[in-house]
N, C-alpha and C. Protein backbone atom coordinates (compact mmCIF):
# COMPACT_ATOMS: atom_id res chain seq x y z
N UNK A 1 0.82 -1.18 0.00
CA UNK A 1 0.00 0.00 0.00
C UNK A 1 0.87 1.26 0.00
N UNK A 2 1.96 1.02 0.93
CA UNK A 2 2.96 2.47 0.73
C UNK A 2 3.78 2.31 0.28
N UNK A 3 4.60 3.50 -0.17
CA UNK A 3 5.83 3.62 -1.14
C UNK A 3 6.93 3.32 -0.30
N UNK A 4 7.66 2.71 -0.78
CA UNK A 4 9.11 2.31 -0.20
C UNK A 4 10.53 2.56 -1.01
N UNK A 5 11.77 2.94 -0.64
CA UNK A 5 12.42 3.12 -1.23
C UNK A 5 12.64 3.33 -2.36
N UNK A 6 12.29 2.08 -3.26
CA UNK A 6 12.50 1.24 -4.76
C UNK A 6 11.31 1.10 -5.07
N UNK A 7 10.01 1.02 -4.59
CA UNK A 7 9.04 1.28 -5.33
C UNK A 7 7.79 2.02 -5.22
N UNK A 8 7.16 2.47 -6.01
CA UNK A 8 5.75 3.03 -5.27
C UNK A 8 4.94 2.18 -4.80
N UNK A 9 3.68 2.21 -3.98
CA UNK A 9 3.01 1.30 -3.12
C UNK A 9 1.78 1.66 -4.02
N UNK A 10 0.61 0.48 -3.85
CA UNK A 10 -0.82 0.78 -4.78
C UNK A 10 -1.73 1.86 -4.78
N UNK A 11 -1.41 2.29 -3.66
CA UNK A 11 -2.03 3.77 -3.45
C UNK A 11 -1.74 4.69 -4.56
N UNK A 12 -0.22 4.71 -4.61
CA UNK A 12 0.30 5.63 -5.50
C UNK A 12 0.03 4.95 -7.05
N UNK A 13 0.05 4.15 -7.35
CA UNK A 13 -0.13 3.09 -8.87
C UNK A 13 -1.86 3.56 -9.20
N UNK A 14 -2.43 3.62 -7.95
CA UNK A 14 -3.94 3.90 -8.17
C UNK A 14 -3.98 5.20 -8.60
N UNK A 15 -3.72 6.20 -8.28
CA UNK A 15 -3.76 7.49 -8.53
C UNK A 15 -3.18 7.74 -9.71
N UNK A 16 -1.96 7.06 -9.62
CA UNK A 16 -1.41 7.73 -11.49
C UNK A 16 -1.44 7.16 -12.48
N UNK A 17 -2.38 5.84 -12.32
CA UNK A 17 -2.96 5.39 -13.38
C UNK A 17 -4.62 5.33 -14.04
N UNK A 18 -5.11 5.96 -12.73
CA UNK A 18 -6.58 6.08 -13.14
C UNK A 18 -6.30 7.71 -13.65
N UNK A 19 -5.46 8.73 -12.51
CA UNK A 19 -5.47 9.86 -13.68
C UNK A 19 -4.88 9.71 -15.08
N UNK A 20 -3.94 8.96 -15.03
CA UNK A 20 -3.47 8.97 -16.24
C UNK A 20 -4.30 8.74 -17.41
N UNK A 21 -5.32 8.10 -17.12
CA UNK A 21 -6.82 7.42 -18.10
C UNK A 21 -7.72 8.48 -17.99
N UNK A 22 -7.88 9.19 -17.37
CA UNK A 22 -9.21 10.33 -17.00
C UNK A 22 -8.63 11.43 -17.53
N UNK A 23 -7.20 11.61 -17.35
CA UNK A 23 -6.79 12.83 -18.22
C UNK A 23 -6.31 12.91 -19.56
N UNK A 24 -6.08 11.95 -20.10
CA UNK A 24 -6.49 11.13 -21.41
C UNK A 24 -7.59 11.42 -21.89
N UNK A 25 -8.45 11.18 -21.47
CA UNK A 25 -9.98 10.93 -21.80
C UNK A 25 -10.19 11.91 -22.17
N UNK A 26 -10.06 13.54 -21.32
CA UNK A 26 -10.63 14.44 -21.08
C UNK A 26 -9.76 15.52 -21.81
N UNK A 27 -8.36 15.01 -21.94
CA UNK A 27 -7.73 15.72 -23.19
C UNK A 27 -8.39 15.45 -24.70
N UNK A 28 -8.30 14.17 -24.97
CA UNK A 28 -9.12 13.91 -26.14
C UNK A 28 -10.50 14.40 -26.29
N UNK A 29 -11.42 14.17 -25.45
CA UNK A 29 -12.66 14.20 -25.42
C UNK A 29 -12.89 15.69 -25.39
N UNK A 30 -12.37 16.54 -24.84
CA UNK A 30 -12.05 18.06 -24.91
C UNK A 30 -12.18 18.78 -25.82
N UNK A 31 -10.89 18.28 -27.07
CA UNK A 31 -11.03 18.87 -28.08
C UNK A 31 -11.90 18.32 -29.12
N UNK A 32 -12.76 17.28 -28.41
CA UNK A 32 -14.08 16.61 -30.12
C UNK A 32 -15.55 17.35 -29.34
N UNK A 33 -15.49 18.14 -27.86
CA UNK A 33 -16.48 18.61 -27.54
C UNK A 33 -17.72 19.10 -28.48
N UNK A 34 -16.70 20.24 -29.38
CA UNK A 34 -17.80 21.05 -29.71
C UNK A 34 -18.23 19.95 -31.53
N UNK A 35 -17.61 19.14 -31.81
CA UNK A 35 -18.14 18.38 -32.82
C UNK A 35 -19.09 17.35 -32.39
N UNK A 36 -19.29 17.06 -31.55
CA UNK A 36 -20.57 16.30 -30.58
C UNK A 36 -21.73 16.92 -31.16
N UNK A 37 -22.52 16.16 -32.01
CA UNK A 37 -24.30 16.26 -32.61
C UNK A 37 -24.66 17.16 -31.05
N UNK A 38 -25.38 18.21 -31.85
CA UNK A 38 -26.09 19.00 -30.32
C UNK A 38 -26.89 18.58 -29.35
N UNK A 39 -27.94 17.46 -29.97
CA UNK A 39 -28.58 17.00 -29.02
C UNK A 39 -27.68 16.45 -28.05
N UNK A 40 -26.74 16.27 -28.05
CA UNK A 40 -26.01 15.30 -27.21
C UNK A 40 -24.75 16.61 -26.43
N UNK A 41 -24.55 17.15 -27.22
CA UNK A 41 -23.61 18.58 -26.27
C UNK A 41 -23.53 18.40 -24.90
N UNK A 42 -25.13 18.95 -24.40
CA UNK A 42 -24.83 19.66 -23.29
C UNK A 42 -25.06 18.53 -21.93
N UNK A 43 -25.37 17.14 -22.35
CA UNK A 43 -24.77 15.71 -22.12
C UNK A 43 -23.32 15.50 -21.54
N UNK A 44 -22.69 15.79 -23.05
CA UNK A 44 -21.03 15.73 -23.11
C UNK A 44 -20.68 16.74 -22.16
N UNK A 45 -20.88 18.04 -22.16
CA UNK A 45 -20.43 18.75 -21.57
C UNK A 45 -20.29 18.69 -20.10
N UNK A 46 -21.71 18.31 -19.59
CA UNK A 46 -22.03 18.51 -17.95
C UNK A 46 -20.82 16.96 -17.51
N UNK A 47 -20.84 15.63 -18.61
CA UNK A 47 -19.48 14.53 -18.75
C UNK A 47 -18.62 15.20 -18.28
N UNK A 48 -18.12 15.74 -18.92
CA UNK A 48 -16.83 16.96 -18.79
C UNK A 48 -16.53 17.15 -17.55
N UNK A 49 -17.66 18.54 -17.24
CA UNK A 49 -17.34 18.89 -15.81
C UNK A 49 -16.98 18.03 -15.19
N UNK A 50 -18.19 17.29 -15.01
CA UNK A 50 -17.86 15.99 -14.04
C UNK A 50 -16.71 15.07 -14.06
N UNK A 51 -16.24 14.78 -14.50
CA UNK A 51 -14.74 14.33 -14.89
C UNK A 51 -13.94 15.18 -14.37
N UNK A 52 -13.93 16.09 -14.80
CA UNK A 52 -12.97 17.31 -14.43
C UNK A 52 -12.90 17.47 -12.96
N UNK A 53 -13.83 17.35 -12.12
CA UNK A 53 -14.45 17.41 -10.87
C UNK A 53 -13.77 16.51 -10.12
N UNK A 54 -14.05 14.89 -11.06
CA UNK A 54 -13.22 14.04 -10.58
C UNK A 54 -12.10 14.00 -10.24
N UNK A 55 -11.24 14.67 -11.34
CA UNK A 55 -9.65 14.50 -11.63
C UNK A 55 -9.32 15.90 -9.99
N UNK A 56 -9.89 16.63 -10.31
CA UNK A 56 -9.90 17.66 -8.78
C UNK A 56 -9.89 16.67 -7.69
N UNK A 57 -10.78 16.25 -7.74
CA UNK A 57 -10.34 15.33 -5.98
C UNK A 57 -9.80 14.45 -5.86
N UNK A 58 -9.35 13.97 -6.96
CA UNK A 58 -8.32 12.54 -6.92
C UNK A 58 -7.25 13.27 -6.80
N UNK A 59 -6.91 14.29 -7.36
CA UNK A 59 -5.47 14.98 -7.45
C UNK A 59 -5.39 15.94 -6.41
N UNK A 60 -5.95 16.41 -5.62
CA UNK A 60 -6.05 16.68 -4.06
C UNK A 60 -5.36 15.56 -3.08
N UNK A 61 -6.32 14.50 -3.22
CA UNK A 61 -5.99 12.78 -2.54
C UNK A 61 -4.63 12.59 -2.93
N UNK A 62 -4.29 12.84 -4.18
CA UNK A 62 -2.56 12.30 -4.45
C UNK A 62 -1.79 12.98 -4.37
N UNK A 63 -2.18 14.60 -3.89
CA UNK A 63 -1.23 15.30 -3.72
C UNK A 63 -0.68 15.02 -1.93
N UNK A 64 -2.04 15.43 -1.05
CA UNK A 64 -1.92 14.42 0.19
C UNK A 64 -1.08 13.23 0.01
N UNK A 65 -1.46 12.32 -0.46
CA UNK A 65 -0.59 11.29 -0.47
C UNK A 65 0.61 10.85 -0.86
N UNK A 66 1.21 11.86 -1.87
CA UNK A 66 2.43 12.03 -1.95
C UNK A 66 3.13 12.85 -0.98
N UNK A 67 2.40 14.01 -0.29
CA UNK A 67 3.22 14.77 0.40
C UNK A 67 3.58 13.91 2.13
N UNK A 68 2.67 12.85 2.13
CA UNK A 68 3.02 12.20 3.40
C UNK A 68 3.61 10.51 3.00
N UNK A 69 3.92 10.26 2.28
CA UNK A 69 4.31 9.31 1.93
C UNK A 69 6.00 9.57 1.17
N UNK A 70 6.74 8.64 1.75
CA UNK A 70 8.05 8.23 0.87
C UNK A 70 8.16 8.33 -0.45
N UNK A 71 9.05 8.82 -1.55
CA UNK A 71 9.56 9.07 -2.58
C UNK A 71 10.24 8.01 -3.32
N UNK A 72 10.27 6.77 -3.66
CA UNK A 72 11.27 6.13 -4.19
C UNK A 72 12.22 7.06 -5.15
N UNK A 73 13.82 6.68 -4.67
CA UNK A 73 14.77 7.01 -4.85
C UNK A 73 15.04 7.04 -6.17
N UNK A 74 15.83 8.19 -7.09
CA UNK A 74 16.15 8.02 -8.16
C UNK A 74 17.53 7.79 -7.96
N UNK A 75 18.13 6.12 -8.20
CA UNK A 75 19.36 6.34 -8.56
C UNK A 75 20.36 6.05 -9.66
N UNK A 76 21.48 6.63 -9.71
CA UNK A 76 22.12 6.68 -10.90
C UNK A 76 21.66 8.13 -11.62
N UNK A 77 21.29 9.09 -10.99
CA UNK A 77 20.74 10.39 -12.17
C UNK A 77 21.57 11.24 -11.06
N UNK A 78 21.53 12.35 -12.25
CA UNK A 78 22.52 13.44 -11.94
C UNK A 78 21.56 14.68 -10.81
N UNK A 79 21.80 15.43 -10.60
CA UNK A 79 21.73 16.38 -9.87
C UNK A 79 20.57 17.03 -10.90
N UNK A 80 21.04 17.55 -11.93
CA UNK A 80 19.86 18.16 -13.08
C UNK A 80 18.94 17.33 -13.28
N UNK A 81 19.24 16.26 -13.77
CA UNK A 81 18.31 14.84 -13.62
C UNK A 81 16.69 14.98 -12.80
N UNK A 82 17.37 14.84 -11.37
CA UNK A 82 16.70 14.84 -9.97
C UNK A 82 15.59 16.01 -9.77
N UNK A 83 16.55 17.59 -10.58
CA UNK A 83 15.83 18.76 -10.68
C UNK A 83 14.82 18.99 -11.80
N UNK A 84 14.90 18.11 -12.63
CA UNK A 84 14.19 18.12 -13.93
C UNK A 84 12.94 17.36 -13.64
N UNK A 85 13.32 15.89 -13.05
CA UNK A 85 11.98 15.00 -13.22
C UNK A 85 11.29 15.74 -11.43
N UNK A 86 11.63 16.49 -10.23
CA UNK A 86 10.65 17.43 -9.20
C UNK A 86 9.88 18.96 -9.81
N UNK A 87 10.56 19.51 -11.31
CA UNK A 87 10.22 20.13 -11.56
C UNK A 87 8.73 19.99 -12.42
N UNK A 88 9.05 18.78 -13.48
CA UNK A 88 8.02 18.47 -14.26
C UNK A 88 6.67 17.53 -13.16
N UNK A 89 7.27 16.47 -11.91
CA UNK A 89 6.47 16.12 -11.38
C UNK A 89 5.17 16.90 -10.58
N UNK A 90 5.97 18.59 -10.03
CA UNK A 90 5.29 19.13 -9.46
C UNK A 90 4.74 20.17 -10.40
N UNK A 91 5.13 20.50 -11.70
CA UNK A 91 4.09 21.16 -12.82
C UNK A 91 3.04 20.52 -12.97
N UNK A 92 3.35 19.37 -13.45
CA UNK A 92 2.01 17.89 -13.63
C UNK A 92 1.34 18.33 -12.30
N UNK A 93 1.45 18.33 -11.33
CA UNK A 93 0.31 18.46 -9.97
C UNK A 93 -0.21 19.42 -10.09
N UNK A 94 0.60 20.63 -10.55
CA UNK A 94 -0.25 21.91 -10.09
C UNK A 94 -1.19 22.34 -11.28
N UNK A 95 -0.61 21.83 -12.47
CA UNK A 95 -1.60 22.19 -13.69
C UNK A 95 -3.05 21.22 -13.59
N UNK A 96 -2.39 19.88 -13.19
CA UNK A 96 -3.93 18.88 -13.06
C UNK A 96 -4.65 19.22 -11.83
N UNK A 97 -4.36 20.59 -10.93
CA UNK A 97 -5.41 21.05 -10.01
C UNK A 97 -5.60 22.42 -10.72
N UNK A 98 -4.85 23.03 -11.20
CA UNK A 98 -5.52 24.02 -11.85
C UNK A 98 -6.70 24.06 -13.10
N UNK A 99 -5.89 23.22 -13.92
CA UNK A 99 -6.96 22.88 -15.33
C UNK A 99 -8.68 22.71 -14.67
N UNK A 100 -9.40 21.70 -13.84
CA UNK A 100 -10.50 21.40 -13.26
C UNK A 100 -10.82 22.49 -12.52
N UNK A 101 -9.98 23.25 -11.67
CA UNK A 101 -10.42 24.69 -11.39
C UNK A 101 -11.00 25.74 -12.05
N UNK A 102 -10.01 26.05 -13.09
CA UNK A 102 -10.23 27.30 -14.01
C UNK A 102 -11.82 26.85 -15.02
N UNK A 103 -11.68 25.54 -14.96
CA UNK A 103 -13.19 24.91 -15.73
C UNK A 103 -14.42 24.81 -14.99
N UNK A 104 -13.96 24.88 -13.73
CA UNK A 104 -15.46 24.78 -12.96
C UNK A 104 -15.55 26.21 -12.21
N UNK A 105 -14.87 27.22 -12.77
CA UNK A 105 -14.36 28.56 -12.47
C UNK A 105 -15.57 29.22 -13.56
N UNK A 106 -15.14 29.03 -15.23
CA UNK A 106 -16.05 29.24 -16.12
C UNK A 106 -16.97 28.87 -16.55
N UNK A 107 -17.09 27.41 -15.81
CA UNK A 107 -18.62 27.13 -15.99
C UNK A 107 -19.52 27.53 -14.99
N UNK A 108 -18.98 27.97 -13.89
CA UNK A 108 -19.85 28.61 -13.23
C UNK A 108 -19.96 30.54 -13.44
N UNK A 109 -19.17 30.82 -13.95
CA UNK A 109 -19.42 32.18 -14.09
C UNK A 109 -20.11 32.78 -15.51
N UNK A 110 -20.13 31.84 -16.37
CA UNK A 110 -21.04 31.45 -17.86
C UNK A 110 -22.60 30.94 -16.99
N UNK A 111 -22.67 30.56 -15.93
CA UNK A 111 -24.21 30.43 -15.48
C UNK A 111 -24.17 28.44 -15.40
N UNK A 112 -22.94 27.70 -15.96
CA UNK A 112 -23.79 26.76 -16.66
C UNK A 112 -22.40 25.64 -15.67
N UNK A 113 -23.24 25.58 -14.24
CA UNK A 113 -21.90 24.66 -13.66
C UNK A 113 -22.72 23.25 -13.56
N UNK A 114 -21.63 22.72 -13.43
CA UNK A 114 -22.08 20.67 -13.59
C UNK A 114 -23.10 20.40 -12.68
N UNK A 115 -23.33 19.52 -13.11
CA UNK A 115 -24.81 18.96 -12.38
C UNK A 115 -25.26 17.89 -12.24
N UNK A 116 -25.24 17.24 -11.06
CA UNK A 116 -25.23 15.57 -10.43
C UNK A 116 -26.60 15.48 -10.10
N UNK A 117 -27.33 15.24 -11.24
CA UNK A 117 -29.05 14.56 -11.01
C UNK A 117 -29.74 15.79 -10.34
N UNK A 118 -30.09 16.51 -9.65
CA UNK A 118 -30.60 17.17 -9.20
C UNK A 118 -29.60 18.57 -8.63
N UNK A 119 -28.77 17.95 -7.70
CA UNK A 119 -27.88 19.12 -7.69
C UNK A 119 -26.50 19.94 -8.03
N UNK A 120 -26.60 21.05 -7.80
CA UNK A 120 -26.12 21.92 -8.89
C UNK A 120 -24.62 22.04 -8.17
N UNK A 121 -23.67 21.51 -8.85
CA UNK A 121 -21.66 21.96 -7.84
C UNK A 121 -21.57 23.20 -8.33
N UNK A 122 -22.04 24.53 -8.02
CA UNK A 122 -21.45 25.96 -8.52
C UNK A 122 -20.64 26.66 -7.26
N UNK A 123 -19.35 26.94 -7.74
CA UNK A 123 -18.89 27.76 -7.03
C UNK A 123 -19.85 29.22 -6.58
N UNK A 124 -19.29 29.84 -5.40
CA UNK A 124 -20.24 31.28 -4.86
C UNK A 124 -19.61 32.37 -5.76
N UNK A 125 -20.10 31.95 -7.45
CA UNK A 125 -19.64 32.74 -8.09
C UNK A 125 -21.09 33.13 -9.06
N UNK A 126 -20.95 35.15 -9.35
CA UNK A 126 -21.95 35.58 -10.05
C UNK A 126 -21.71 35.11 -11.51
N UNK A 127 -22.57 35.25 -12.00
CA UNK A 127 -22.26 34.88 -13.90
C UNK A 127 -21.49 36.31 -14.33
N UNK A 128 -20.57 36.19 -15.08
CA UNK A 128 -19.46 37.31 -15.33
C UNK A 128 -18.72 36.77 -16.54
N UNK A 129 -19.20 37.29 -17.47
CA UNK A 129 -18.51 36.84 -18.74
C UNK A 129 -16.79 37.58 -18.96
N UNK A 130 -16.60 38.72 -18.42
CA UNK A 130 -14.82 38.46 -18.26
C UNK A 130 -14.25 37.05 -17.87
N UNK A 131 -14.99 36.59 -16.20
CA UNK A 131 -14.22 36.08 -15.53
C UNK A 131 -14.35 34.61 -16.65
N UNK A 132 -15.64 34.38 -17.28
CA UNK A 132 -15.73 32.98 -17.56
C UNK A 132 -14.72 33.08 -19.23
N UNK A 133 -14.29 34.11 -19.59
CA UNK A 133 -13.44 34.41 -20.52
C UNK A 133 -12.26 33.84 -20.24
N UNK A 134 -11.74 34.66 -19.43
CA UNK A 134 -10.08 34.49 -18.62
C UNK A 134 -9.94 32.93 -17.77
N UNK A 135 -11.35 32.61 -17.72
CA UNK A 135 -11.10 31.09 -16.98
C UNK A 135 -10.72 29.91 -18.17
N UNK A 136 -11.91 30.34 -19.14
CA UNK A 136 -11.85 29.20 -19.94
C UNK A 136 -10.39 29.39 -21.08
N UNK A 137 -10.11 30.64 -20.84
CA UNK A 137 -8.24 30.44 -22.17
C UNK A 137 -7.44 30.16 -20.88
N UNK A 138 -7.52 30.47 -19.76
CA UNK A 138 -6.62 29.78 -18.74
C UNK A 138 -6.78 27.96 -19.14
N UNK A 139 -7.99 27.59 -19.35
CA UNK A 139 -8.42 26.24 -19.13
C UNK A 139 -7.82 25.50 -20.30
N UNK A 140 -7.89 26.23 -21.09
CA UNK A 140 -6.90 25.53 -22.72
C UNK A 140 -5.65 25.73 -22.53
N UNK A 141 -5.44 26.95 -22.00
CA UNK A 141 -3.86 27.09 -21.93
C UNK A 141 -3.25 25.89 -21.30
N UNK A 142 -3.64 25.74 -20.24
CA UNK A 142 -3.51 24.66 -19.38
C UNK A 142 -3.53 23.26 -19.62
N UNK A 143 -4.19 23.19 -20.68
CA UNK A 143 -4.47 22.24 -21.21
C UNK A 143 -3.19 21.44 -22.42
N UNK A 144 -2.91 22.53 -22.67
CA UNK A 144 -1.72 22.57 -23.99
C UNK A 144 -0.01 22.22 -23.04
N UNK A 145 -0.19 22.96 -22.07
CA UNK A 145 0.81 22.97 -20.66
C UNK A 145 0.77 20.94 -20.42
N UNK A 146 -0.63 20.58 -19.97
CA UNK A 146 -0.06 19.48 -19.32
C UNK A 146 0.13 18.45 -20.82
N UNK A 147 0.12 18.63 -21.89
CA UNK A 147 -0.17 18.14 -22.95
C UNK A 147 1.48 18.07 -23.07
N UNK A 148 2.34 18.93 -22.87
CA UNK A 148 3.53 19.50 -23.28
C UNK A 148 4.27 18.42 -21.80
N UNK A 149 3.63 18.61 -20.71
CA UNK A 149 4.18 18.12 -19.49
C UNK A 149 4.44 16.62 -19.68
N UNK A 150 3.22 15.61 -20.10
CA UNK A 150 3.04 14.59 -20.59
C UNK A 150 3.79 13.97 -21.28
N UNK A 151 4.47 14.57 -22.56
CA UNK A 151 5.45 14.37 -23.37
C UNK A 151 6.42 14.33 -22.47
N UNK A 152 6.62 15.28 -21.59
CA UNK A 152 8.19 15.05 -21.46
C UNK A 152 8.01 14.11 -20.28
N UNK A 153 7.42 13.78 -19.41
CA UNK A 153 7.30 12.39 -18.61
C UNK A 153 7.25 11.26 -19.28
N UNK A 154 6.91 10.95 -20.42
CA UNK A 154 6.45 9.84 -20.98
C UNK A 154 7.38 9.46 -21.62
N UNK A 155 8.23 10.62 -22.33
CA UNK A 155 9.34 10.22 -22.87
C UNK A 155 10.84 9.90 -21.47
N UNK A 156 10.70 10.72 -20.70
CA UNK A 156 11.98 10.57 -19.93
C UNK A 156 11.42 8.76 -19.07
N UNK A 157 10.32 8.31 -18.85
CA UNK A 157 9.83 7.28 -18.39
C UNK A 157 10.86 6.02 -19.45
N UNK A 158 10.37 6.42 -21.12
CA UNK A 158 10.76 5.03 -22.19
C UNK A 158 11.99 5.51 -22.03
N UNK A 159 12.98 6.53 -21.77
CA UNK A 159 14.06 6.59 -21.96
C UNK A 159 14.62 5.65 -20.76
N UNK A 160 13.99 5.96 -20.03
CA UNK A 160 14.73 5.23 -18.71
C UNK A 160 14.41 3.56 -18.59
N UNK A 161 13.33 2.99 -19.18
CA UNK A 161 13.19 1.75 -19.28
C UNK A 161 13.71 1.25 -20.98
N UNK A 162 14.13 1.78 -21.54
CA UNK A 162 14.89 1.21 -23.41
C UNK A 162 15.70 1.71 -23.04
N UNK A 163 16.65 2.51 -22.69
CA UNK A 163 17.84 3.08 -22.90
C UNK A 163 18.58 2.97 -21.71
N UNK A 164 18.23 3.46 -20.71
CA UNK A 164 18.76 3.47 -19.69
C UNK A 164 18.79 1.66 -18.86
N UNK A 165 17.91 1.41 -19.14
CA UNK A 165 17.60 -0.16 -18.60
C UNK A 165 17.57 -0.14 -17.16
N UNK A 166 16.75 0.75 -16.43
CA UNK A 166 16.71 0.30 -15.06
C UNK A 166 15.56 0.14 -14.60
N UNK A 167 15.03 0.61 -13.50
CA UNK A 167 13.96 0.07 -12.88
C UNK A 167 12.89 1.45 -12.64
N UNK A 168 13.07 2.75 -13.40
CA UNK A 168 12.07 3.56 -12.82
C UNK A 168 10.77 3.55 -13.48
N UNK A 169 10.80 3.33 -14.99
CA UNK A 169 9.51 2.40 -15.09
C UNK A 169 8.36 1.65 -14.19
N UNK A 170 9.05 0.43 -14.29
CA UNK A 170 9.07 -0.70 -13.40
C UNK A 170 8.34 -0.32 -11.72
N UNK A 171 8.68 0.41 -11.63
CA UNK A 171 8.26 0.90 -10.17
C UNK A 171 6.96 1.67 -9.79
N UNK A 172 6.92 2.33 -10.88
CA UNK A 172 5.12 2.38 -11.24
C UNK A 172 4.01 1.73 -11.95
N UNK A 173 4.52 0.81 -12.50
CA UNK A 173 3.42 -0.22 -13.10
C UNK A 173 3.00 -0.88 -12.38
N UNK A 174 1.57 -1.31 -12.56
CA UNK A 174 1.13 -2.04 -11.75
C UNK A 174 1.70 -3.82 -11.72
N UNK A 175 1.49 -4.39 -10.61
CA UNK A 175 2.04 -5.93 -10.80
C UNK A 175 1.96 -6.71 -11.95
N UNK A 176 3.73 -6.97 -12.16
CA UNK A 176 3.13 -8.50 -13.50
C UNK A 176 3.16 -7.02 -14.95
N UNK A 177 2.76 -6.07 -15.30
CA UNK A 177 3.23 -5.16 -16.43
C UNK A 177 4.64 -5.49 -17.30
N UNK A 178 5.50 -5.15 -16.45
CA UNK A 178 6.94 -5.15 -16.84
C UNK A 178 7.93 -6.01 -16.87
């Protein structure tokens, strides 16, 4: 369940692999929004939020849980190394709590926040078309950010399991993967 030295524990495997699928989803699914047949839009959309909503409290939970939990060790990497993969790890955190913010920021200040069967998740925010302006190009921007972040984790990940041949891969997959 917890992280130890050499590897992460399921807690942590749970979190960065269900976000890893939800923010997937919601990157793709994002940009085919507005090509969604209309009857079905505002369906997809309230999807959205809600997802988005999701990825907010899971990434709360894993930020908690990384901040009280052990680090498995990177070894064999340099000093820049070490500074490169805390820099991109903690961009990845702060953009995947910002992105679901700035979206449930403009959907509530556009009038039009998510909605679970009956009730309504709106922030204590008035409808304000600046703010739902500046939320929603924050929300793409952001979007393009963890898009950019992604790449470079994903690649420094295959570099380190094809090239490098060690175990930091390995240490986040779930059992039996690698």
């Amino acid at each position: 369940m917890f992280n130890t030295a050499n590897q992460y524990g399921s807690v942590a495997k749970f979190f960065h692999w269900t976000l890893f699928f939800l923010v997937t989803l919601m990157l793709v699914g994002g940009y085919f929004l507005e090509d969604i047949p209309k009857d079905w839009q505002r369906v997809a959309y309230n999807t959205h939020k809600l997802i988005g909503l999701l990825i907010l409290c899971l990434m709360l939970f894993r930020l908690g849980w990384a901040l009280s939990n052990m680090k498995p060790t990177l070894q064999d990497t340099k000093p820049w190394e070490k500074l490169a993969e805390r820099l991109v790890h903690w961009s990845l955190y702060a953009s995947l709590i910002a992105m679901p913010l700035l979206g449930w920021i403009g959907a509530t200040a556009s009038g039009r926040p998510p909605k679970l069967g009956t009730w309504i998740i709106a922030l204590p925010i008035v409808e304000n078309k600046a703010l739902k302006e500046w939320a929603f190009n924050g929300h793409i921007f952001v979007s393009y950010l963890i898009i950019g972040l992604l790449c470079i984790h994903i690649s420094a990940a295959l570099l380190h399991h094809f090239v490098r041949k060690d175990n930091v891969l390995q240490r986040m997959m779930p059992e039996g993967w690698v």
